[in-house]
C-alpha atoms as a PDB file:
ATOM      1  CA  UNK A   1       0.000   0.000   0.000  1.00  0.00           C
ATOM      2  CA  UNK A   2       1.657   3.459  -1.061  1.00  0.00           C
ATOM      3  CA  UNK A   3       1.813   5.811   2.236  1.00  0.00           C
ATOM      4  CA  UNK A   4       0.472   9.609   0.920  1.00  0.00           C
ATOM      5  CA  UNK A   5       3.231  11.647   0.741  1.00  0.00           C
ATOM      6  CA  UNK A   6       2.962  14.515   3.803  1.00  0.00           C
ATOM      7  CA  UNK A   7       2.290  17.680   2.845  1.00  0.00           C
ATOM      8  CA  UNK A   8       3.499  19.975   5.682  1.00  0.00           C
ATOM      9  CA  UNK A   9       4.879  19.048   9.071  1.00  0.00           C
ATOM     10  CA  UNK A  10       3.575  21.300  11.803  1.00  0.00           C
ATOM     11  CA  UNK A  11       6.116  21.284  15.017  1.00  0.00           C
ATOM     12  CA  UNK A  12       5.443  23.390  17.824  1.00  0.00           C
ATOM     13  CA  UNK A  13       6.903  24.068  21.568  1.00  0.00           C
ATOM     14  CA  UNK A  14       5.196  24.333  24.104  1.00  0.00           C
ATOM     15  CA  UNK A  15       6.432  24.743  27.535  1.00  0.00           C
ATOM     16  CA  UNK A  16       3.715  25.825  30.557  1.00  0.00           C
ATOM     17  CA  UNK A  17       0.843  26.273  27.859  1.00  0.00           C
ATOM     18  CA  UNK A  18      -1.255  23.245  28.231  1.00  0.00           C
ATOM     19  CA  UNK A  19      -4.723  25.158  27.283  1.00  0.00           C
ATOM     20  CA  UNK A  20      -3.375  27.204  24.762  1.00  0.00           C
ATOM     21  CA  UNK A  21      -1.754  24.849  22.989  1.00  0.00           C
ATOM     22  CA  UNK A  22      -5.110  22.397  23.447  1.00  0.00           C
ATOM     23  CA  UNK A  23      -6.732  25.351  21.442  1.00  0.00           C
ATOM     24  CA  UNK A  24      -4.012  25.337  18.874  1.00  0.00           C
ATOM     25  CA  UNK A  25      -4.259  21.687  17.954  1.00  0.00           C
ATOM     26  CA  UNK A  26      -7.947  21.646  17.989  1.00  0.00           C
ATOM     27  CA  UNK A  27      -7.957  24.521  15.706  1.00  0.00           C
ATOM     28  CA  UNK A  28      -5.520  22.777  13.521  1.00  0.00           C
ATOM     29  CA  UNK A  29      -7.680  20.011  13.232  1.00  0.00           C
ATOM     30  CA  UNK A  30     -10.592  21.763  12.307  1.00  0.00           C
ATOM     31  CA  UNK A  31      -9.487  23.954   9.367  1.00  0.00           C
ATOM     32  CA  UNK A  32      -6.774  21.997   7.986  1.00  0.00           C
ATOM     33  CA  UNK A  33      -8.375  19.297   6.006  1.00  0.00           C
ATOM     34  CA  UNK A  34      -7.773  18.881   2.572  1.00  0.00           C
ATOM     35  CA  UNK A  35      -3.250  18.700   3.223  1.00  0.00           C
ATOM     36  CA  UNK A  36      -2.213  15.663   4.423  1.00  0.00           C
ATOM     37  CA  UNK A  37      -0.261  16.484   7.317  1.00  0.00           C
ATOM     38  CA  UNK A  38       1.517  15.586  10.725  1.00  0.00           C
ATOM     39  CA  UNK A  39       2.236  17.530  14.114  1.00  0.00           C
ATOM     40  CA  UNK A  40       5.424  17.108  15.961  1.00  0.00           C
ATOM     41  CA  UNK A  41       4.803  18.508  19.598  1.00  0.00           C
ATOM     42  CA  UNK A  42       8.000  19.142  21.703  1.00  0.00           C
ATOM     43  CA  UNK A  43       7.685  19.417  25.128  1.00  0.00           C
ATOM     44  CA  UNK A  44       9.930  21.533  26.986  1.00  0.00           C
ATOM     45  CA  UNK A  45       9.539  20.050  30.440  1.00  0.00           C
ATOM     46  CA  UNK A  46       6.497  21.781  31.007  1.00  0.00           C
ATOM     47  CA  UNK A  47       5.199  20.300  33.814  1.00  0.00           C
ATOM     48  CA  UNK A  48       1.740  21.052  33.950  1.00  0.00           C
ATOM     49  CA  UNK A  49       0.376  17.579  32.278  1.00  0.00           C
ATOM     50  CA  UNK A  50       1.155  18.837  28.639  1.00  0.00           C
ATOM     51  CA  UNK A  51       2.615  15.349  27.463  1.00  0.00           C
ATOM     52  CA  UNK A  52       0.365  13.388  29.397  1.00  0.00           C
ATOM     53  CA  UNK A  53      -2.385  15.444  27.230  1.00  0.00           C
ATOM     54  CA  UNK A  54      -0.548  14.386  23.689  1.00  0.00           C
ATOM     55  CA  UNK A  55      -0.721  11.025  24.781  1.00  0.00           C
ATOM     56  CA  UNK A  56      -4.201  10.782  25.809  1.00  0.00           C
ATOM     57  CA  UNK A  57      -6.197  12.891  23.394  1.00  0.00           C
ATOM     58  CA  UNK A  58      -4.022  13.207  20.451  1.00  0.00           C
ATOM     59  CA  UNK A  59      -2.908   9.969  20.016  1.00  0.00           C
ATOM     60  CA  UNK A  60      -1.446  10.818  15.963  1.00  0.00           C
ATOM     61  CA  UNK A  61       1.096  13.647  17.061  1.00  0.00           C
ATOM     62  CA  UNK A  62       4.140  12.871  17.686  1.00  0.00           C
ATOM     63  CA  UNK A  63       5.368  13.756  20.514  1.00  0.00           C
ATOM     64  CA  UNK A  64       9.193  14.599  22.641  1.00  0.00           C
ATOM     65  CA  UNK A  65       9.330  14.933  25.928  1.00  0.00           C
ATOM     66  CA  UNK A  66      12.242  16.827  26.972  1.00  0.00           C
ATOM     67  CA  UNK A  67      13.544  16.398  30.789  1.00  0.00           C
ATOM     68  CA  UNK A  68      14.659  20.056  30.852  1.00  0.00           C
ATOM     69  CA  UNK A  69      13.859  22.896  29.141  1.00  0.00           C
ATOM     70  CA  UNK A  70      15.903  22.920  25.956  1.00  0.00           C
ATOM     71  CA  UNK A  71      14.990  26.448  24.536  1.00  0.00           C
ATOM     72  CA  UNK A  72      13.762  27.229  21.792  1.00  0.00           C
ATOM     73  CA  UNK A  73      16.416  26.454  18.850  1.00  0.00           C
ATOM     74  CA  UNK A  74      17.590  23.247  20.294  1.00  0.00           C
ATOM     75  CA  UNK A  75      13.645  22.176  20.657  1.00  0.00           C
ATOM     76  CA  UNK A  76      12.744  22.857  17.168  1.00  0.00           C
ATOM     77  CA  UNK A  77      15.224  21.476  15.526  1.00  0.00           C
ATOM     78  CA  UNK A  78      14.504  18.398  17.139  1.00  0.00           C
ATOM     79  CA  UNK A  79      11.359  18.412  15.698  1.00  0.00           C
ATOM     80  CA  UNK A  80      12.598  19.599  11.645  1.00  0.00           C
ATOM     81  CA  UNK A  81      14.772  16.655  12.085  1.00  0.00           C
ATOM     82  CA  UNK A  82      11.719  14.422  12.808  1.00  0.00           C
ATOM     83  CA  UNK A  83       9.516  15.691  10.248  1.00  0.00           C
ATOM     84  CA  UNK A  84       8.866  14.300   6.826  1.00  0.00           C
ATOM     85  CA  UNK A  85       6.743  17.101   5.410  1.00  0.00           C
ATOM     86  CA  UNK A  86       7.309  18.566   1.987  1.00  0.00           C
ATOM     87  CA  UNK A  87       7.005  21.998   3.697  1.00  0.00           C
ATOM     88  CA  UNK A  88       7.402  22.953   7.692  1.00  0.00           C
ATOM     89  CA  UNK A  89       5.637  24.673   9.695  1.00  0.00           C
ATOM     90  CA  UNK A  90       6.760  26.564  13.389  1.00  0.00           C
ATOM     91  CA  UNK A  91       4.166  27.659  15.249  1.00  0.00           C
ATOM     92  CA  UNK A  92       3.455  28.664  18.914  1.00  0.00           C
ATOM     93  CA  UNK A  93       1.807  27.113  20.946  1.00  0.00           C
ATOM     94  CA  UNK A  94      -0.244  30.450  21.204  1.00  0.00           C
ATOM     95  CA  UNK A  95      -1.849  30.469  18.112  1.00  0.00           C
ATOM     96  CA  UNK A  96      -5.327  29.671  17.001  1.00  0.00           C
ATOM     97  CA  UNK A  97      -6.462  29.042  13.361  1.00  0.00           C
ATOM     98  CA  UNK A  98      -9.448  30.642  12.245  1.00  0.00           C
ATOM     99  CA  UNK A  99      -9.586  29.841   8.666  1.00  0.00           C
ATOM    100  CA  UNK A 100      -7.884  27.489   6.677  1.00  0.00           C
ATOM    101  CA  UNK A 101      -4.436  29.225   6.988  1.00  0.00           C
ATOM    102  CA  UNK A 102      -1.969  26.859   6.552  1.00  0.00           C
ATOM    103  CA  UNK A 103      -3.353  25.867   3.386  1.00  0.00           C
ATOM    104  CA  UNK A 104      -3.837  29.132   2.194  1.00  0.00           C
ATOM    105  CA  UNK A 105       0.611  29.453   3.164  1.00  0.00           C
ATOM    106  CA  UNK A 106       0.946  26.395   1.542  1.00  0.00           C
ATOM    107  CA  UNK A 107      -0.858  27.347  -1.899  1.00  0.00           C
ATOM    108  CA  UNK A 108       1.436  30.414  -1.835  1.00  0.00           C
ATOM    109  CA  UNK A 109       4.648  28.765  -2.005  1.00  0.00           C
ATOM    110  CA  UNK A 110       3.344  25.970  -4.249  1.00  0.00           C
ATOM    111  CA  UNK A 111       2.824  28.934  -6.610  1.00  0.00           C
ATOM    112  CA  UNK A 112       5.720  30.926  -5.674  1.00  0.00           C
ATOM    113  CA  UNK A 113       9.070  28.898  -6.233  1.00  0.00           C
ATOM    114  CA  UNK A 114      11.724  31.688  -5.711  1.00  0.00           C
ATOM    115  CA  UNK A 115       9.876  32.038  -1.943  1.00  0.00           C
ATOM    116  CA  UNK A 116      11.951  29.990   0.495  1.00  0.00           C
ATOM    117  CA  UNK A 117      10.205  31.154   3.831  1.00  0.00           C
ATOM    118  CA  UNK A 118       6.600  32.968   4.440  1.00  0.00           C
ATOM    119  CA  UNK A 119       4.490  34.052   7.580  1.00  0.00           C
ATOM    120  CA  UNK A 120       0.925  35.180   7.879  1.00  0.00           C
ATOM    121  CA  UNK A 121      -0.652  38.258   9.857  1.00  0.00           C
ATOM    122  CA  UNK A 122      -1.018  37.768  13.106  1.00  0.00           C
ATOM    123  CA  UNK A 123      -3.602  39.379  15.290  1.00  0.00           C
ATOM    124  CA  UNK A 124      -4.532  39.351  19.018  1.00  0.00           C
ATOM    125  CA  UNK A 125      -8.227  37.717  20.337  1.00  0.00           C
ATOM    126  CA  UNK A 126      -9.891  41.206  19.092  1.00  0.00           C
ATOM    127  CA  UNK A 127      -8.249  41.337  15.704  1.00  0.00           C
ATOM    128  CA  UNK A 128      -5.588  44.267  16.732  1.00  0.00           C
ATOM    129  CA  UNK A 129      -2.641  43.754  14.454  1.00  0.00           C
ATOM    130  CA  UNK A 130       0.627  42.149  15.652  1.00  0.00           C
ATOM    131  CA  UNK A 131       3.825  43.803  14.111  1.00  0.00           C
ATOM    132  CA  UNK A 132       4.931  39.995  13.124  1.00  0.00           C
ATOM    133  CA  UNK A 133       7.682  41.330  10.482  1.00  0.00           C
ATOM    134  CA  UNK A 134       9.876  43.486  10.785  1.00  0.00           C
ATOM    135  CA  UNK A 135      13.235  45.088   9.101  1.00  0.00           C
ATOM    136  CA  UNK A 136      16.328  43.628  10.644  1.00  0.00           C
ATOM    137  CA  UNK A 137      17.369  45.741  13.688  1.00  0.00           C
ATOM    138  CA  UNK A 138      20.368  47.949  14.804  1.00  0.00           C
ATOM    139  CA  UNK A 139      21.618  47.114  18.569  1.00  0.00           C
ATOM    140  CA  UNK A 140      19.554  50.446  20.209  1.00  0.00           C
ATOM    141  CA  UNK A 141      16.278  49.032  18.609  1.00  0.00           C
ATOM    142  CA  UNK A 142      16.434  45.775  20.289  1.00  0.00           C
ATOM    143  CA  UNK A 143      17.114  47.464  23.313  1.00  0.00           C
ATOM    144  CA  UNK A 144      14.079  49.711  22.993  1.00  0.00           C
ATOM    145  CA  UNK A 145      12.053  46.326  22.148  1.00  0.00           C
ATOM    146  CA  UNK A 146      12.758  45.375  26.107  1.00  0.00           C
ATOM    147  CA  UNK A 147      11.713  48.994  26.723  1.00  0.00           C
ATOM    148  CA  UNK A 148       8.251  49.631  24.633  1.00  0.00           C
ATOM    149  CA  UNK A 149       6.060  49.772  27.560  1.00  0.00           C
ATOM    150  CA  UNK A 150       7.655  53.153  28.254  1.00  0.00           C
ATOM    151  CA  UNK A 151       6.098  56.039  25.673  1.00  0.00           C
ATOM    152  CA  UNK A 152       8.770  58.031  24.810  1.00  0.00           C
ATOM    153  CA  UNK A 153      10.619  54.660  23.311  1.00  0.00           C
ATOM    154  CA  UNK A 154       7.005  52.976  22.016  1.00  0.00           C
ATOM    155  CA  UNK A 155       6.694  55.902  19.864  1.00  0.00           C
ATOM    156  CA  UNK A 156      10.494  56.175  18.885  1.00  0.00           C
ATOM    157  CA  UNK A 157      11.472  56.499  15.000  1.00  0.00           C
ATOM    158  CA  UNK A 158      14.075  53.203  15.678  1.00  0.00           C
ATOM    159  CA  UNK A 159      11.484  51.175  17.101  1.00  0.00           C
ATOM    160  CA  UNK A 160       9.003  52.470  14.598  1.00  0.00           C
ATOM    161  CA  UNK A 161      11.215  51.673  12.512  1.00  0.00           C
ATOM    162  CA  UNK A 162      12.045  48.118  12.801  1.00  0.00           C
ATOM    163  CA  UNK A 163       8.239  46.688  13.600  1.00  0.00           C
ATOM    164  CA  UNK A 164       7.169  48.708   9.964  1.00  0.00           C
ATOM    165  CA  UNK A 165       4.801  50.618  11.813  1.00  0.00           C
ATOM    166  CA  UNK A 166       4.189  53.230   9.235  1.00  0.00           C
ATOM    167  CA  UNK A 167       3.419  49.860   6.769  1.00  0.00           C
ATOM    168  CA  UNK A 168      -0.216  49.071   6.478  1.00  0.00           C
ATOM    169  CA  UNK A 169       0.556  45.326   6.572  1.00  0.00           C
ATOM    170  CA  UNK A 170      -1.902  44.508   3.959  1.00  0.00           C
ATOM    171  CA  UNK A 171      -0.176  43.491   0.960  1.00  0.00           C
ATOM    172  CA  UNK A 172       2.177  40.774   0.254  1.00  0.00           C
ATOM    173  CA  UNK A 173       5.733  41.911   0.591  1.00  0.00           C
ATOM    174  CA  UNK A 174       9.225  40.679   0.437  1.00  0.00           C
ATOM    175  CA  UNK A 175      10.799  41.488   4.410  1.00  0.00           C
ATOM    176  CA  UNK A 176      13.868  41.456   6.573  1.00  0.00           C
ATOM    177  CA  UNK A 177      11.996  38.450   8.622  1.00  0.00           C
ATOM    178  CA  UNK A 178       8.899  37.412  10.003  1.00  0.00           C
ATOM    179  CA  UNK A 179       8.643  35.957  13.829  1.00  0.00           C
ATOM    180  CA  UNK A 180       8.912  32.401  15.012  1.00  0.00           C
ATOM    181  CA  UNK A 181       5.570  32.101  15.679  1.00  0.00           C
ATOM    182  CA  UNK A 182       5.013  31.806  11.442  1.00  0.00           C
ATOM    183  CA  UNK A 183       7.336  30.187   9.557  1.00  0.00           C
ATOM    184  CA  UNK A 184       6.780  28.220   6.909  1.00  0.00           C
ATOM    185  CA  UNK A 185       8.961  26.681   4.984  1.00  0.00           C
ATOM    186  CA  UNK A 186      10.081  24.474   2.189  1.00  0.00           C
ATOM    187  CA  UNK A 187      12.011  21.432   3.682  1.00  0.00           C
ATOM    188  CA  UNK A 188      15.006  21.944   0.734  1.00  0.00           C
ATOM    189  CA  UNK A 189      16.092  25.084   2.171  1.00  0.00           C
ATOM    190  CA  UNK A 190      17.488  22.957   5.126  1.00  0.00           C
ATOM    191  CA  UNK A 191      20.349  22.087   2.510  1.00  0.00           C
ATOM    192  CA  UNK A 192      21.063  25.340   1.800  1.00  0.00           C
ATOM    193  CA  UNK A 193      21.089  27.324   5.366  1.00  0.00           C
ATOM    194  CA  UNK A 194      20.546  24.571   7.955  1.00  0.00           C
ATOM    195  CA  UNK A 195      18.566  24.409  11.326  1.00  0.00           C
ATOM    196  CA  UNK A 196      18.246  27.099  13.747  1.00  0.00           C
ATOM    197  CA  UNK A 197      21.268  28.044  15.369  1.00  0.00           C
ATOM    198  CA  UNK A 198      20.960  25.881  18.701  1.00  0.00           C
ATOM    199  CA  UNK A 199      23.332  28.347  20.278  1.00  0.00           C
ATOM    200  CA  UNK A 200      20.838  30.471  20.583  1.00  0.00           C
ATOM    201  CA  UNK A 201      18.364  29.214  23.800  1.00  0.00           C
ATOM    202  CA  UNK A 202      15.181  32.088  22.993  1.00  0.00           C
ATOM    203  CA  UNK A 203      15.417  35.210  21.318  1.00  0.00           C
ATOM    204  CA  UNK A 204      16.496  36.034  17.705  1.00  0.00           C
ATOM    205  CA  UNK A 205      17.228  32.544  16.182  1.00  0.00           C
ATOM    206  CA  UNK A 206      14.250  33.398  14.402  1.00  0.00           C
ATOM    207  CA  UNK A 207      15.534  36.313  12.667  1.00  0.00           C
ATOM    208  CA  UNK A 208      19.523  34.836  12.717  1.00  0.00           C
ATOM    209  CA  UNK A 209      17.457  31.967   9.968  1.00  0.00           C
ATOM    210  CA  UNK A 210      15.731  34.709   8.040  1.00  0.00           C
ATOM    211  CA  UNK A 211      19.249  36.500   7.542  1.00  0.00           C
ATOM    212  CA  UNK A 212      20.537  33.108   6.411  1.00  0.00           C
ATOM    213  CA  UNK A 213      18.128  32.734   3.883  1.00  0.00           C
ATOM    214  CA  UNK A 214      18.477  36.180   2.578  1.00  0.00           C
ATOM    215  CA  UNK A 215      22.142  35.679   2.325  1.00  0.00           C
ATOM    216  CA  UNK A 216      21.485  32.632   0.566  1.00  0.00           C
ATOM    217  CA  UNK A 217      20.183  34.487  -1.945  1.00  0.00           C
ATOM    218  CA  UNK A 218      16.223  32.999  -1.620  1.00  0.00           C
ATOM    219  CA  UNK A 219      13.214  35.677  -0.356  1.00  0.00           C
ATOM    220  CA  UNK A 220      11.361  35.733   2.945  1.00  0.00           C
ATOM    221  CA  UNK A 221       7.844  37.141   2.393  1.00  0.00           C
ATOM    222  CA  UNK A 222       4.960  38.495   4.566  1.00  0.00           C
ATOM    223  CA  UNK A 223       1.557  37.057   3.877  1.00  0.00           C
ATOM    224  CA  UNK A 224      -0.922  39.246   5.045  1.00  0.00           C
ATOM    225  CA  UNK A 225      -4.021  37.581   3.076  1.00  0.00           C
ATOM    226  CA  UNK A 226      -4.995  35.056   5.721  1.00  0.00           C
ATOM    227  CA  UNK A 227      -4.848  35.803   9.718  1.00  0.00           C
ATOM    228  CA  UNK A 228      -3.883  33.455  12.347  1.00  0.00           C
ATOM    229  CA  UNK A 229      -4.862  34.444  16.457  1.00  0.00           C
ATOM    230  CA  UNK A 230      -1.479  35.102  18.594  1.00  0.00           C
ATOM    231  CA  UNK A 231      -2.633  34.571  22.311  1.00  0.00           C
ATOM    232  CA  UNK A 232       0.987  35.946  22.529  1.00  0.00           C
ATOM    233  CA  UNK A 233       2.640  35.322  26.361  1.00  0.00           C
ATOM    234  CA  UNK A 234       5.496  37.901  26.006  1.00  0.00           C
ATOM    235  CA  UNK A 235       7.248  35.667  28.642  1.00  0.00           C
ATOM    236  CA  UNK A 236      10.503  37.980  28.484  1.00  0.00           C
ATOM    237  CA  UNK A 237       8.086  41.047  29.468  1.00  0.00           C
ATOM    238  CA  UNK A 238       6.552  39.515  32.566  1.00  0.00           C
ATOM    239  CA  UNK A 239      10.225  39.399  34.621  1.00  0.00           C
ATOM    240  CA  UNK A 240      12.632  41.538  33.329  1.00  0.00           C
ATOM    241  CA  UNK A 241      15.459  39.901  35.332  1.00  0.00           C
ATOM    242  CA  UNK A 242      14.233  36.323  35.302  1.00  0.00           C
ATOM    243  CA  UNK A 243      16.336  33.498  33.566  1.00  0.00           C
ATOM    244  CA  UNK A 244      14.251  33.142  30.692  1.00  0.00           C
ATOM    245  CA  UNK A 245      14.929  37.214  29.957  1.00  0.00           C
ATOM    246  CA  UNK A 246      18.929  36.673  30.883  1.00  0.00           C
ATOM    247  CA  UNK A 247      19.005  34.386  28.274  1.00  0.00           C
ATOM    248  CA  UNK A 248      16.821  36.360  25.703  1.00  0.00           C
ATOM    249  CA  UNK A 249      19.744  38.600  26.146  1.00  0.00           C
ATOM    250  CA  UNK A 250      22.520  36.444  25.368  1.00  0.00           C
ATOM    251  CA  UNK A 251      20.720  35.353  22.471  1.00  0.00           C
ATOM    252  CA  UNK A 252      21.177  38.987  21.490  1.00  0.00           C
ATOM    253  CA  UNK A 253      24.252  39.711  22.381  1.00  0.00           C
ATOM    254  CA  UNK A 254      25.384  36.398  20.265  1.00  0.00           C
ATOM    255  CA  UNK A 255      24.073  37.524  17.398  1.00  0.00           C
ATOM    256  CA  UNK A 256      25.950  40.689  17.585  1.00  0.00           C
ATOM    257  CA  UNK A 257      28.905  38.534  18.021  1.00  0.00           C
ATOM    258  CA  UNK A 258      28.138  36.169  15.394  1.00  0.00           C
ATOM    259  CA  UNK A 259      27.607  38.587  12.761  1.00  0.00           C
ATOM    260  CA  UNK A 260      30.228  41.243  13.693  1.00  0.00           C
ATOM    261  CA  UNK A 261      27.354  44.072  14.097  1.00  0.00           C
ATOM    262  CA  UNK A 262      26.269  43.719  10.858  1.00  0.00           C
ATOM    263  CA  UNK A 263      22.964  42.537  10.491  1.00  0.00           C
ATOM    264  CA  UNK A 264      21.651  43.182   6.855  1.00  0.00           C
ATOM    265  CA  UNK A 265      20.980  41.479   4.133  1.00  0.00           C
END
């Protein structure tokens, strides 16, 4: 019996978002149906029942169970190396479908070879827009990102700047990059610009794999014609000085490093 080839390969993280990420997969289910496709959950030592969740409701995802948190990078490239999909697919744990996204990302690239990487609008519960790509940033404007809840940098030119604020987010549009919380990806471009840099524990490795790809010389584009919900945690906002915000920092400060200050295409 031939196996059907699979389509896209969803992985996500999740680590302490057991509801959320009960809403995600349900919401995967329901408006994903004509793509033949897996989900690779990696669980980051959550523990708040998250894996014992997988195993009892959702008995066709795969699933790794991580004894420690392993960060972000490290995470999902254990689940790219699991997956079989033609394309791949990161997503939060956060996110709810309301329409048939994924398809709709996946009909894109099908019809858009030259495309290597694309991410849909994201908006919050009440449809606000999320500034989910952005131009690739100087050192003061990820410094004012840790800042924003302060005025006077919220409403900076830099910052303004680097989320596209003054960009109506409508049309389709080659960008710097788009978050993590999107990506979608042909499986190829693996060959090309490998995994996510596992050096980097949470932070930029999402934007350290769009440069990659840009350097490459393949296109990263914003897809604004379909909408996915970002219940978006902001964990590193919550505790300025807790570990998970020391090492959002390092992460930065790496990617300085690793690219000599010059982050650009």
């Amino acid at each position: 019996m031939n196996i059907p080839a699979i389509d896209v390969s969803i992985v996500i993280i999740s680590w302490r978002m057991k509801d959320l990420l009960k809403v995600c997969l349900d919401s995967i289910y329901k408006f994903t149906n004509r793509l033949n496709f897996e989900i690779i959950v990696i669980d980051n030592d959550s523990k708040d029942g998250t894996s014992e969740m997988i195993e009892k409701d959702y008995d066709k995802i795969i699933l790794i169970k991580n004894p420690e948190n392993k960060g972000v990078a490290p995470a999902r490239n254990q689940g790219i190396n699991l997956a079989k999909g033609c394309y791949i697919l990161i997503l939060d744990a956060d996110m709810e479908l309301k329409e048939n996204s994924i398809q709709q990302m996946y009909n894109y690239m099908e019809q858009n070879p030259d495309v290597a990487l694309v991410g849909c609008k994201l908006v919050d519960s009440s449809n606000k827009l999320q500034y989910s790509c952005k131009r690739f940033p100087n050192l003061l404007a990820l410094i004012f990102r840790r800042m924003e809840h302060y005025n006077l940098v919220k409403n900076s030119k830099i910052l303004k700047n680097h989320i596209m604020k003054e960009w109506d987010h409508n049309s389709i549009s080659e960008v710097d990059y788009v978050i993590g919380a999107c990506q979608f990806f042909k499986r190829e471009l693996l060959a090309n610009v490998g995994l996510y840099d596992d050096k980097i524990f949470y932070g930029p490795e999402d934007m350290d794999f769009c440069l990659r790809i840009w350097r490459a010389g393949s296109k990263v584009v914003y897809y604004p014609l379909t909408s996915i919900f970002h219940h978006e945690q902001r964990i590193t906002k919550k505790k300025v000085l807790s570990k998970i915000s020391i090492m959002h920092l390092l992460g930065i400060c790496y990617i300085y490093w690793k690219y000599k200050g010059k982050i650009k295409r």
